[in-house]
N, C-alpha and C. Protein backbone atom coordinates (compact mmCIF):
# COMPACT_ATOMS: atom_id res chain seq x y z
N UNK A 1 0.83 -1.19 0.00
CA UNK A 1 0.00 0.00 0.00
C UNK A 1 0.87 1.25 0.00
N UNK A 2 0.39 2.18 -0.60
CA UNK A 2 1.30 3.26 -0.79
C UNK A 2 0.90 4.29 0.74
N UNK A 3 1.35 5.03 1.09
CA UNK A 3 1.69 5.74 1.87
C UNK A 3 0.07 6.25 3.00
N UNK A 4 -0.57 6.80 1.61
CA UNK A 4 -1.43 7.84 1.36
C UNK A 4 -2.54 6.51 1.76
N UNK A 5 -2.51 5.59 1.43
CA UNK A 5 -3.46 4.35 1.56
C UNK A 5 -3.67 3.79 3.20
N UNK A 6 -2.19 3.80 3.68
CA UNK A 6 -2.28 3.22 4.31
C UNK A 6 -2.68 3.94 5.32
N UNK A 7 -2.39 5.44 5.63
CA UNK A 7 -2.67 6.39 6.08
C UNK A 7 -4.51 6.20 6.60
N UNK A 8 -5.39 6.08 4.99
CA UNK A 8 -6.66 6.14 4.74
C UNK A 8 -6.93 4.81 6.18
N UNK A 9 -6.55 3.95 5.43
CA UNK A 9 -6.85 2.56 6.04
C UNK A 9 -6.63 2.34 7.96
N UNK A 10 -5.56 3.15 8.19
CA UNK A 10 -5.77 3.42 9.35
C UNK A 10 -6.59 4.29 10.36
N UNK A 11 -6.86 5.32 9.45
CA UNK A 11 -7.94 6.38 9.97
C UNK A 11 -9.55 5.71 9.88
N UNK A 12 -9.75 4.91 8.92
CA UNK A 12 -11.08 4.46 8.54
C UNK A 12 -11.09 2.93 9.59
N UNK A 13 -10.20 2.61 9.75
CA UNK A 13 -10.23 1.70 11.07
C UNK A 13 -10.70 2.14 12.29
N UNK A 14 -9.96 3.24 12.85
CA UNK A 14 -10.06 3.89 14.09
C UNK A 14 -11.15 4.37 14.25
N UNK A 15 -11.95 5.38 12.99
CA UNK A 15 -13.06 5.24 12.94
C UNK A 15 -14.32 4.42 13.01
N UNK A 16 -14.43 3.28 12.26
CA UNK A 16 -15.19 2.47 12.61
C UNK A 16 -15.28 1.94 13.71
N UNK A 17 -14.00 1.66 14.55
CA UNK A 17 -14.07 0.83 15.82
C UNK A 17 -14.49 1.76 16.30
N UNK A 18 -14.33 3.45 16.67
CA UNK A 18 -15.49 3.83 17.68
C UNK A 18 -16.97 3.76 16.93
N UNK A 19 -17.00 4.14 15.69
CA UNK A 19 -18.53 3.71 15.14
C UNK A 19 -19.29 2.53 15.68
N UNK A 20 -18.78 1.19 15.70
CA UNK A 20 -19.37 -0.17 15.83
C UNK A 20 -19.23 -0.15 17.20
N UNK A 21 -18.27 0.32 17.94
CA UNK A 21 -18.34 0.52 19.54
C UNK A 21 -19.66 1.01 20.31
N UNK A 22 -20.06 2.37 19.36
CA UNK A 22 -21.10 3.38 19.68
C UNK A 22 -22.29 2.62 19.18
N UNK A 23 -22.71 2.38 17.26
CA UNK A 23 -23.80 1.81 17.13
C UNK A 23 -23.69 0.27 16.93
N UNK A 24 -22.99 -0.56 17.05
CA UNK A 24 -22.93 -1.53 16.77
C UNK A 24 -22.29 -2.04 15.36
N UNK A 25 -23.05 -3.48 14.94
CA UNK A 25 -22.50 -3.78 13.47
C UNK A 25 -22.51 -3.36 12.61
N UNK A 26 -24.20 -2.44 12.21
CA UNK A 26 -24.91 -2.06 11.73
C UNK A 26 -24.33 -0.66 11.22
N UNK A 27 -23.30 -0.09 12.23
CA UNK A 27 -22.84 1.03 11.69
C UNK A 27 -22.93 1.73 10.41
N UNK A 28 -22.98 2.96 10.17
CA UNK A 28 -23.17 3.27 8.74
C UNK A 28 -21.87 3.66 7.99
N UNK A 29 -21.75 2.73 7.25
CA UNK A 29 -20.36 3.17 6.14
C UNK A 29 -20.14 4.30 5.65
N UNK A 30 -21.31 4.79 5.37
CA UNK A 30 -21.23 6.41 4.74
C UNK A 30 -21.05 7.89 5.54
N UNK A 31 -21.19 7.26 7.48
CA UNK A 31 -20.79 8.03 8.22
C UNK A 31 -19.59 7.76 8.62
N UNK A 32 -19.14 6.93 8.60
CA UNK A 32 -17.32 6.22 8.70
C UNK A 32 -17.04 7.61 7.93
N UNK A 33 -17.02 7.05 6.45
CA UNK A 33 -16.35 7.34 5.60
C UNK A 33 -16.39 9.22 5.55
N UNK A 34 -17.79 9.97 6.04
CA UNK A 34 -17.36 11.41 6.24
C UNK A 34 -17.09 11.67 7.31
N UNK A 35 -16.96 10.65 8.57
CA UNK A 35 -16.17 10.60 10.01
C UNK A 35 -14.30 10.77 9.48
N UNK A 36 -14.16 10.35 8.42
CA UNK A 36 -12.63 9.82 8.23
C UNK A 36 -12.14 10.67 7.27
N UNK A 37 -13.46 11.96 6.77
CA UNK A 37 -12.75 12.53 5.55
C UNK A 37 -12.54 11.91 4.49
N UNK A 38 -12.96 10.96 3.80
CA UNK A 38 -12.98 10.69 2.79
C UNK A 38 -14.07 9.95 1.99
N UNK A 39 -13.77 9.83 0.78
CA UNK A 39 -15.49 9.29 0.02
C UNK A 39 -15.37 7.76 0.75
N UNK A 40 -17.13 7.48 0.29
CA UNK A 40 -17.43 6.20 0.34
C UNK A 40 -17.03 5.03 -0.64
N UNK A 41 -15.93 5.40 -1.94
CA UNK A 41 -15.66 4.75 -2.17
C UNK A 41 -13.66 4.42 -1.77
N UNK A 42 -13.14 4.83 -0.98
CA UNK A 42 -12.12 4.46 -0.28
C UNK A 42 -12.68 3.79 0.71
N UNK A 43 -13.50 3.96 1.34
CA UNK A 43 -13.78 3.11 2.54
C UNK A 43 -14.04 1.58 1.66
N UNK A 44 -14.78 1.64 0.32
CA UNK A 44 -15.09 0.51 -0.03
C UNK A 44 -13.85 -0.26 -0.84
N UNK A 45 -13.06 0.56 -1.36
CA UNK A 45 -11.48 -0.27 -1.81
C UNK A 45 -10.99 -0.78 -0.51
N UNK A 46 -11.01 -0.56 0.60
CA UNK A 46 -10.25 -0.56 1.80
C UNK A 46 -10.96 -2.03 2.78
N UNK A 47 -12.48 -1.89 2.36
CA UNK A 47 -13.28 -2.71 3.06
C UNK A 47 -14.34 -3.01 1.64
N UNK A 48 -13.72 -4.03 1.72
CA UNK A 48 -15.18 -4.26 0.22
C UNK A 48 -16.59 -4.86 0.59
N UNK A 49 -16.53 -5.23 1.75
CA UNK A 49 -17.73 -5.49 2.59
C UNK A 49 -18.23 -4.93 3.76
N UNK A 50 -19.14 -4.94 4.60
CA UNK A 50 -19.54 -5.18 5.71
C UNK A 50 -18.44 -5.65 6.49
N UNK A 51 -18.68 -6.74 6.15
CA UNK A 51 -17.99 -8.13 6.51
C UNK A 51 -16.19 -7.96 6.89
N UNK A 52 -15.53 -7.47 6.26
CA UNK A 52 -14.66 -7.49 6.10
C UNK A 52 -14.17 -5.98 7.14
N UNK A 53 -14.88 -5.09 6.94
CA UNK A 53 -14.68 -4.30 7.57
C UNK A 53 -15.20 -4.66 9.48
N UNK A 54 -15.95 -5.64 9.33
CA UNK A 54 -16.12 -6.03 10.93
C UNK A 54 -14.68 -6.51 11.45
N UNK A 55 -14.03 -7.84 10.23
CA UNK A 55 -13.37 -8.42 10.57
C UNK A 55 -12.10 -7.58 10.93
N UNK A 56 -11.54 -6.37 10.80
CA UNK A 56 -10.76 -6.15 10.54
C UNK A 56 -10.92 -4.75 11.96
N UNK A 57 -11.88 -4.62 12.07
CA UNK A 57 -12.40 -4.24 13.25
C UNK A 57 -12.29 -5.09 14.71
N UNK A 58 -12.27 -6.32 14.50
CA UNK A 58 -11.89 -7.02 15.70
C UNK A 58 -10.60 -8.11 15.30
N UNK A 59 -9.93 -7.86 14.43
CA UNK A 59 -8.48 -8.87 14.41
C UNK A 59 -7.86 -8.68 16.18
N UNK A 60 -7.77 -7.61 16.30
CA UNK A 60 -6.91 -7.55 17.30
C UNK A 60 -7.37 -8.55 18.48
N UNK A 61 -8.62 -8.18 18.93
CA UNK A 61 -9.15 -8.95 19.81
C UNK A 61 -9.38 -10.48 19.48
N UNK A 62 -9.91 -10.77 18.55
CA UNK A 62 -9.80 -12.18 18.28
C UNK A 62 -8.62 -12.89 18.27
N UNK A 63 -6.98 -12.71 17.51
CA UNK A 63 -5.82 -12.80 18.27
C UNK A 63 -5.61 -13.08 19.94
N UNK A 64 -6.13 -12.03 20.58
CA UNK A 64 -5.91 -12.29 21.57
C UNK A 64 -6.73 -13.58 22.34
N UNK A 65 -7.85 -13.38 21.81
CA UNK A 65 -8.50 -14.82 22.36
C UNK A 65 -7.77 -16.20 21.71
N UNK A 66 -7.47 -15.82 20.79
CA UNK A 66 -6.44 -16.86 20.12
C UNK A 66 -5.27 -17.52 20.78
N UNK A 67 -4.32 -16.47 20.98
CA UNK A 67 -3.38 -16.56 22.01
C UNK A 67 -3.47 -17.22 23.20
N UNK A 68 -4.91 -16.67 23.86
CA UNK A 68 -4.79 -16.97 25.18
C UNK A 68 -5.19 -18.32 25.15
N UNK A 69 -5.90 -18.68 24.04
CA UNK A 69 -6.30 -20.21 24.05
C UNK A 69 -5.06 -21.36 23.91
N UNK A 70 -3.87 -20.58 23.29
CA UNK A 70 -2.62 -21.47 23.17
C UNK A 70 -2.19 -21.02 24.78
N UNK A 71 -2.27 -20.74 25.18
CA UNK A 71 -1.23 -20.39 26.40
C UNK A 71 -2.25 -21.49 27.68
N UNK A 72 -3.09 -21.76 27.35
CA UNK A 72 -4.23 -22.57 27.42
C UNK A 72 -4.17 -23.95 27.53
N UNK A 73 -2.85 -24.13 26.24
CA UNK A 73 -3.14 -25.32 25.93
C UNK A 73 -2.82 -26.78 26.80
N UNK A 74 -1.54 -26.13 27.74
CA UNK A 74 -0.80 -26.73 28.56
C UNK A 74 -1.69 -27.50 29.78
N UNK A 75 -2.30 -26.50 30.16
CA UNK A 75 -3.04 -26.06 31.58
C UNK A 75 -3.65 -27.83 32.03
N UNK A 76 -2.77 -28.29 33.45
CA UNK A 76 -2.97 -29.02 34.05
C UNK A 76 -4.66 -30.16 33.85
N UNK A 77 -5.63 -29.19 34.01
CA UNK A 77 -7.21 -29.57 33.78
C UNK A 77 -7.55 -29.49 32.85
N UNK A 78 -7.69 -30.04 31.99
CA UNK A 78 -8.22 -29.66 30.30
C UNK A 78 -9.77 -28.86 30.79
N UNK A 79 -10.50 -29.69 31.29
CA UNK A 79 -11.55 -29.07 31.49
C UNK A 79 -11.80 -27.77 31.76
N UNK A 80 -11.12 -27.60 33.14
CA UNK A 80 -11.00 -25.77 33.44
C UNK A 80 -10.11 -25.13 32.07
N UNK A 81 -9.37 -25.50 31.30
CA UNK A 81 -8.66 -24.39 30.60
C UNK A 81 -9.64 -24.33 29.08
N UNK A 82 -10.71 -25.12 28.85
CA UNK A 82 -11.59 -25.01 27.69
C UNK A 82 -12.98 -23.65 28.82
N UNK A 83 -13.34 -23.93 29.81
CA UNK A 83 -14.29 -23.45 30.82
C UNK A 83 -13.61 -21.91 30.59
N UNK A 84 -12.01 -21.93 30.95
CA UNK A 84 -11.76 -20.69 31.45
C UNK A 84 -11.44 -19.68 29.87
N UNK A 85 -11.58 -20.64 28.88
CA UNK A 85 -11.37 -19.69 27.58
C UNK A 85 -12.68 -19.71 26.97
N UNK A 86 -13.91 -20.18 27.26
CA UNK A 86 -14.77 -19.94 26.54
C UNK A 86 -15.44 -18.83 27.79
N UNK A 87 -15.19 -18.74 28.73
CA UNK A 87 -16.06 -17.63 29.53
C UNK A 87 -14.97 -16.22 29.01
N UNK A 88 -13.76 -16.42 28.58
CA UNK A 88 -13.09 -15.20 27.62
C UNK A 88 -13.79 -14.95 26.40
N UNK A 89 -14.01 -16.11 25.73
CA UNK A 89 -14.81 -15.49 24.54
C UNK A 89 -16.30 -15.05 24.67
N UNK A 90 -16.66 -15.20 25.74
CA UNK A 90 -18.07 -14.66 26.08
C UNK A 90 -17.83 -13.57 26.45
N UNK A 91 -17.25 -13.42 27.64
CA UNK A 91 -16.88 -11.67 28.03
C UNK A 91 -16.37 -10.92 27.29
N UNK A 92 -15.42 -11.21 26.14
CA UNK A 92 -15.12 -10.28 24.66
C UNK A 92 -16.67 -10.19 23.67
N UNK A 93 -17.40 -11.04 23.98
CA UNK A 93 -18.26 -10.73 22.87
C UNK A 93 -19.62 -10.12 23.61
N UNK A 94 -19.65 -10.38 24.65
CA UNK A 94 -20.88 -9.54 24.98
C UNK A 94 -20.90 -8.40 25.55
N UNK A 95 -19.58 -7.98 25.69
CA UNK A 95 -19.14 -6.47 26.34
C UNK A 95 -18.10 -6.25 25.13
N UNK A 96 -17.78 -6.42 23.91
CA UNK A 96 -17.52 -5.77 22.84
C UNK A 96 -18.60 -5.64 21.65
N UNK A 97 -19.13 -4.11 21.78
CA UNK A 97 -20.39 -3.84 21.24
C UNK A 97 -19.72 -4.31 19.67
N UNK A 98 -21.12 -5.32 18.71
CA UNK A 98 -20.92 -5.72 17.55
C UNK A 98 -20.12 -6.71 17.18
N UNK A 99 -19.03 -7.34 18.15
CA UNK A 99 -18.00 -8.36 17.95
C UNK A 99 -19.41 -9.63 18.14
N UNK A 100 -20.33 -10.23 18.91
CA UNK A 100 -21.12 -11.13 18.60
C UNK A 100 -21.91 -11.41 17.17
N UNK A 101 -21.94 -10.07 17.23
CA UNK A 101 -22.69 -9.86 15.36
C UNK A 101 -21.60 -10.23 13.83
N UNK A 102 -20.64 -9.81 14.42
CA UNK A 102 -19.54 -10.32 13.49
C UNK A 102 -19.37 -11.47 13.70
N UNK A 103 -19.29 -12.42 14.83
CA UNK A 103 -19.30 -13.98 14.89
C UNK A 103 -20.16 -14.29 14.02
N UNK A 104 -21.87 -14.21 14.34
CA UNK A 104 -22.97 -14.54 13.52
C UNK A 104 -22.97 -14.34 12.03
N UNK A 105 -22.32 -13.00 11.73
CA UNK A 105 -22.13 -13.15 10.12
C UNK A 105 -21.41 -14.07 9.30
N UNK A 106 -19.97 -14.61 10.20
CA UNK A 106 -19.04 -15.43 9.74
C UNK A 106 -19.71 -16.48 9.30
N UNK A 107 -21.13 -16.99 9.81
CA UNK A 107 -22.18 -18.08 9.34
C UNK A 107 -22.50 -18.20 8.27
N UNK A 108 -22.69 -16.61 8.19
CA UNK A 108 -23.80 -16.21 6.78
C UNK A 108 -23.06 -15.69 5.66
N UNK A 109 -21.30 -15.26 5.66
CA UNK A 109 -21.05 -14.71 4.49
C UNK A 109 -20.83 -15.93 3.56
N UNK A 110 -20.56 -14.84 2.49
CA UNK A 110 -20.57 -15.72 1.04
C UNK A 110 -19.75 -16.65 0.98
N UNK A 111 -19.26 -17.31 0.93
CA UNK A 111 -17.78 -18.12 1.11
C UNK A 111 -16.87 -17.44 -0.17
N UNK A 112 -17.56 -16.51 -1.27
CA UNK A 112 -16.38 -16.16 -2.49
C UNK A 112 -16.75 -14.08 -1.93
N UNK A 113 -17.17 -14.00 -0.60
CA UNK A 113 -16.90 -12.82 -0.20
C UNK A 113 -14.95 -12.43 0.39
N UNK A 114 -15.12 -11.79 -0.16
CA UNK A 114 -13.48 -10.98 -0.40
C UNK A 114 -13.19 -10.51 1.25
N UNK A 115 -12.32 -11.68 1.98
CA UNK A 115 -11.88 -11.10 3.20
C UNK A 115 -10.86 -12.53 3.53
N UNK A 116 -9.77 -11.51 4.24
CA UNK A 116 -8.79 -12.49 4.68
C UNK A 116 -8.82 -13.04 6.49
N UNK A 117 -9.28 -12.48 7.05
CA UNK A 117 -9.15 -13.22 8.42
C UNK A 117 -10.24 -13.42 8.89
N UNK A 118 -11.40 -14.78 8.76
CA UNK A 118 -12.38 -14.97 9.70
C UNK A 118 -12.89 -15.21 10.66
N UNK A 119 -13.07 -14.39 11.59
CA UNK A 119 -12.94 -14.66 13.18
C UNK A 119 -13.28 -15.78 13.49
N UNK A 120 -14.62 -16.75 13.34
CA UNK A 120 -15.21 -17.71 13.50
C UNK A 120 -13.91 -19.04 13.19
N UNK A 121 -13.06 -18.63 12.22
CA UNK A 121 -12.64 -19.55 11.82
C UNK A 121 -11.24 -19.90 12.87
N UNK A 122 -10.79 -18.48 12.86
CA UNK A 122 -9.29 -17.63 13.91
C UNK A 122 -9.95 -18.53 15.28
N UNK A 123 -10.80 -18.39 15.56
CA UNK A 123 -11.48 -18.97 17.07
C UNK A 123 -11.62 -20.39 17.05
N UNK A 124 -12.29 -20.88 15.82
CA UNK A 124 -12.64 -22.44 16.38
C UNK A 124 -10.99 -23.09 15.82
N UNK A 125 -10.01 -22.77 15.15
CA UNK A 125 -8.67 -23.29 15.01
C UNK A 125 -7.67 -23.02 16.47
N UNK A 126 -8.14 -22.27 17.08
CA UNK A 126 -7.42 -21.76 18.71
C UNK A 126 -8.28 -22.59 19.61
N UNK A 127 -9.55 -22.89 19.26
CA UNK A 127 -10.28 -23.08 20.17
C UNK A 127 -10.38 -24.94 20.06
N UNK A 128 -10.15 -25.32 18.97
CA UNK A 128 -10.23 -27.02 18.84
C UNK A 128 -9.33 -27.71 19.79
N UNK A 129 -7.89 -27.35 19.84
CA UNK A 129 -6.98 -27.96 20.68
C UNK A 129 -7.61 -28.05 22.05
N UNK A 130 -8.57 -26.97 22.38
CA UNK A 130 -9.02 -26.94 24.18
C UNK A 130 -10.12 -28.39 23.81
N UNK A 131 -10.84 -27.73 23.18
CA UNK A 131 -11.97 -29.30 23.14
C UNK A 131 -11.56 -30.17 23.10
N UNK A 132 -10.89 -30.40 21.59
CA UNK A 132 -9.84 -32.04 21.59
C UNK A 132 -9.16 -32.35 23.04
N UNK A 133 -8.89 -31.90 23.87
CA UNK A 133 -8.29 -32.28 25.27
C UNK A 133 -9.25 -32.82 25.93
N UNK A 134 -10.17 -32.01 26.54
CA UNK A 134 -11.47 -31.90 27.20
C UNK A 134 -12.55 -32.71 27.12
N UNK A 135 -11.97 -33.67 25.84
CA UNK A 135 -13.15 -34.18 25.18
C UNK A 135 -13.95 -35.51 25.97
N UNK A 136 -13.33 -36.07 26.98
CA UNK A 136 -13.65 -36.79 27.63
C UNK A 136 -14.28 -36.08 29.13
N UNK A 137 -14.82 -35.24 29.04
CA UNK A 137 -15.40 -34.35 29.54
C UNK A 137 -16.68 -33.94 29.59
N UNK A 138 -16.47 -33.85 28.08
CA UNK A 138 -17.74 -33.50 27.55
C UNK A 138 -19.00 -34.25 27.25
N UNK A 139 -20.17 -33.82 27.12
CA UNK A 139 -20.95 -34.41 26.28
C UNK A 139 -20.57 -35.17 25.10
N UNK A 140 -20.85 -36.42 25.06
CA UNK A 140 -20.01 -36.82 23.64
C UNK A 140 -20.89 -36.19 22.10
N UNK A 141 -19.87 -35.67 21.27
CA UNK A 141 -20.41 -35.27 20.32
C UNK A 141 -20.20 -33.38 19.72
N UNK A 142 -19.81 -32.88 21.23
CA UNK A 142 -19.81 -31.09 21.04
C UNK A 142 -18.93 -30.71 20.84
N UNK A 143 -18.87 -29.73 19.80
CA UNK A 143 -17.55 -29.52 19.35
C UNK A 143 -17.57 -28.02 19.18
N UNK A 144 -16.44 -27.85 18.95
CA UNK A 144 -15.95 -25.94 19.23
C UNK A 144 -17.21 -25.73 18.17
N UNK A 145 -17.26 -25.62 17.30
CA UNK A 145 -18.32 -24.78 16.43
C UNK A 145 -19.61 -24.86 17.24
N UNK A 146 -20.14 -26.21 17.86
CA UNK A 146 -21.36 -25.80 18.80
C UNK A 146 -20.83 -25.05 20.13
N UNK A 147 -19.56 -25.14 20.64
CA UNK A 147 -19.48 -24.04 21.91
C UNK A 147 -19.58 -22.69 21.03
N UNK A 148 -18.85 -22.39 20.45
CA UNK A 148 -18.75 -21.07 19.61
C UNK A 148 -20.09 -19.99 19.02
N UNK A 149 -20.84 -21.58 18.86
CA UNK A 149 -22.57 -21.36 18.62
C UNK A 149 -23.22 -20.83 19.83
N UNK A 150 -22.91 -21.35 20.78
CA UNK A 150 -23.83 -21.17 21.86
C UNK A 150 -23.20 -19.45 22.60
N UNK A 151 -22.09 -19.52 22.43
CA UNK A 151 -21.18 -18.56 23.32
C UNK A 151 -21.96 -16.82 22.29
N UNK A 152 -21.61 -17.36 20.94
CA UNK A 152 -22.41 -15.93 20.28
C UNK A 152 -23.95 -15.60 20.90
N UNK A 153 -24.74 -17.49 20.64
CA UNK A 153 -26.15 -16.91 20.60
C UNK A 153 -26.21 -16.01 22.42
N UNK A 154 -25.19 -16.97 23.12
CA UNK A 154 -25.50 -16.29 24.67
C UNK A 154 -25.16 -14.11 24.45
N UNK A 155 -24.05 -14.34 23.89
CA UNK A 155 -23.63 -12.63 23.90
C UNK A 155 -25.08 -11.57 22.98
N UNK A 156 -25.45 -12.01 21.87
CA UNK A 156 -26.54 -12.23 21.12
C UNK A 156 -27.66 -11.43 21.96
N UNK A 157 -28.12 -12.91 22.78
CA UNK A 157 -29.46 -12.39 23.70
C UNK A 157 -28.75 -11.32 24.65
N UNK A 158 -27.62 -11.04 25.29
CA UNK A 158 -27.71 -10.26 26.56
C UNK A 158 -27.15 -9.05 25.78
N UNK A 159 -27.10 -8.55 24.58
CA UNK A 159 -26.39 -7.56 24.41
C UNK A 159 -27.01 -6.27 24.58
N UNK A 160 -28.50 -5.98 24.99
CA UNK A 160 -29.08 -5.02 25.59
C UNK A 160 -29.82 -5.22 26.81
N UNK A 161 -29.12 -5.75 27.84
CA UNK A 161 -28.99 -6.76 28.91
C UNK A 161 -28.63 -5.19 29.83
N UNK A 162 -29.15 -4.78 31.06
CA UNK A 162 -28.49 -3.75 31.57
C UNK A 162 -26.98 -4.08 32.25
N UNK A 163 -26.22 -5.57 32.25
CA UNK A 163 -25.17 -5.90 32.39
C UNK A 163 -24.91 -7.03 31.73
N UNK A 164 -24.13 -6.87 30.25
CA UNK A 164 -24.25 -7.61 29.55
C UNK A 164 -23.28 -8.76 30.31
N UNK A 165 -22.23 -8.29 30.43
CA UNK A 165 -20.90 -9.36 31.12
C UNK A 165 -21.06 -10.39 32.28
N UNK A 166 -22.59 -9.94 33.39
CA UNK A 166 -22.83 -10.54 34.13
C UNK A 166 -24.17 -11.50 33.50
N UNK A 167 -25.24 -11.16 32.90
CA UNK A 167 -26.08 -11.60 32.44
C UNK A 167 -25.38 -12.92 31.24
N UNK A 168 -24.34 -12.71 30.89
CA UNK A 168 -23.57 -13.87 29.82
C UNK A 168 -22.76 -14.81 30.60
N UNK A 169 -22.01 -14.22 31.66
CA UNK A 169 -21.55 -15.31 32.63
C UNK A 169 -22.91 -16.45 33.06
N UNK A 170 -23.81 -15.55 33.46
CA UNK A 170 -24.66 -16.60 34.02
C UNK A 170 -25.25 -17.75 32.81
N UNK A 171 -25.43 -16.96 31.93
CA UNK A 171 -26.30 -18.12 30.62
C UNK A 171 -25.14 -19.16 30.47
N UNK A 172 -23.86 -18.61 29.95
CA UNK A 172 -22.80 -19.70 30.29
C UNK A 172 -22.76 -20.78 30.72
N UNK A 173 -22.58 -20.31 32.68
CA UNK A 173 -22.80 -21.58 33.64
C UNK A 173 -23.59 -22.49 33.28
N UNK A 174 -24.96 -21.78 32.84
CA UNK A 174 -26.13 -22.79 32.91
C UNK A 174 -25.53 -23.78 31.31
N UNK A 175 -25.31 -23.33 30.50
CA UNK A 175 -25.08 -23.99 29.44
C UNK A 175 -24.18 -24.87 30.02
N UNK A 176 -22.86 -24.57 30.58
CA UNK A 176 -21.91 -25.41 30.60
C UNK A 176 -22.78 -26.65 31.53
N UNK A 177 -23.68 -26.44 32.45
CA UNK A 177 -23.98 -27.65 33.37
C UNK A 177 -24.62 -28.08 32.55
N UNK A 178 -24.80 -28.09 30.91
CA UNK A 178 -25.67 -29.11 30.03
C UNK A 178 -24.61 -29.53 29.04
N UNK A 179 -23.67 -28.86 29.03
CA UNK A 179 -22.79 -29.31 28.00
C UNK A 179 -21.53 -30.64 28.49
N UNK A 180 -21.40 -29.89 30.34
CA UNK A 180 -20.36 -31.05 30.64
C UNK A 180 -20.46 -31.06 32.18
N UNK A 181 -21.11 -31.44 32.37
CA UNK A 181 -21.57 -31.45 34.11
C UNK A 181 -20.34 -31.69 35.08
N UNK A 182 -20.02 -31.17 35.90
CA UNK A 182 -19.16 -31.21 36.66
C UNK A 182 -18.85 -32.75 37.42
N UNK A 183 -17.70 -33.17 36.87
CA UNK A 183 -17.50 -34.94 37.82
C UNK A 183 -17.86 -34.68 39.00
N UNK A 184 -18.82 -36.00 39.39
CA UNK A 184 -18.79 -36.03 41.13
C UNK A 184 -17.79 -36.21 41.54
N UNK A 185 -17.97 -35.54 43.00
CA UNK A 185 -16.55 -35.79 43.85
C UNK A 185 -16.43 -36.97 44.54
């Protein structure tokens, strides 16, 4: 990218993330784009989708859930270290306004839609190694794409929740006591 591009591309980032922060996914491209000083069609060379512009809106954070899921991987209890990274990806998505909505789209885009990093995908490749451990744990049969399922639809319902972070912990718990019930002692 030349200078002047990359310049664009960083300003129309910073922008959107407080846009999608403030209104969500839904944000309007055409207020980005006179938020950032420039036409709506740089925002669209830059972001040729929706989609793409979500994704690129939460790389950072999804990385990090990424990460933390390898640092994860070690962890003595398989069980607690799949427990203690999917209540991370719940608390990133239901207290990061629009990051649940960008999970849910990863469902629905095109598969020949023009974008390089798919969160859904960034997550359940970080997130398989915890299950594959755990798996004797679990319900037989559940696999990261149904935790991943459940963890959006939970952020989903509580995201106009008057405490989204506490209202998603709790749906959580309850899920997890159906997904992998705690061994008797």
């Amino acid at each position: 990218m030349r200078a002047d591009a990359r310049r664009n591309y960083a300003l129309l980032l910073a922008v959107a993330t407080e846009a999608i922060a403030t209104e969500g996914a839904d944000a309007s491209l055409e207020q980005i784009a006179r938020t950032a000083g420039v036409g709506s069609g740089t925002v669209r060379r830059h972001f040729p989708t929706r989609h793409a512009l979500l994704e690129a809106v939460f790389r950072g954070q999804v990385d990090t859930l990424a990460t933390r899921a390898a640092g994860l991987a070690a962890h003595p209890d398989p069980r607690a270290a799949l427990l203690e990274w999917l209540a991370a990806v719940t608390s990133f998505a239901s207290t990061v306004r629009g990051l649940a909505e960008a999970l849910n789209r990863d469902h629905t885009a095109d598969p020949s839609e023009p974008h390089d990093h798919c969160a859904t995908a960034r997550l359940t490749e970080a997130g398989a190694p915890l299950v594959s451990r755990a798996a004797s744990a679990l319900t037989p049969g559940v696999t990261i794409t149904d935790l991943l399922n459940l963890v959006t639809g939970i952020a989903l319902a509580t995201e106009h929740h008057p405490d989204p972070a506490a209202e998603a912990t709790r749906l959580l718990h309850l899920t997890v006591t159906g997904v992998s019930p705690a061994p008797a002692e």
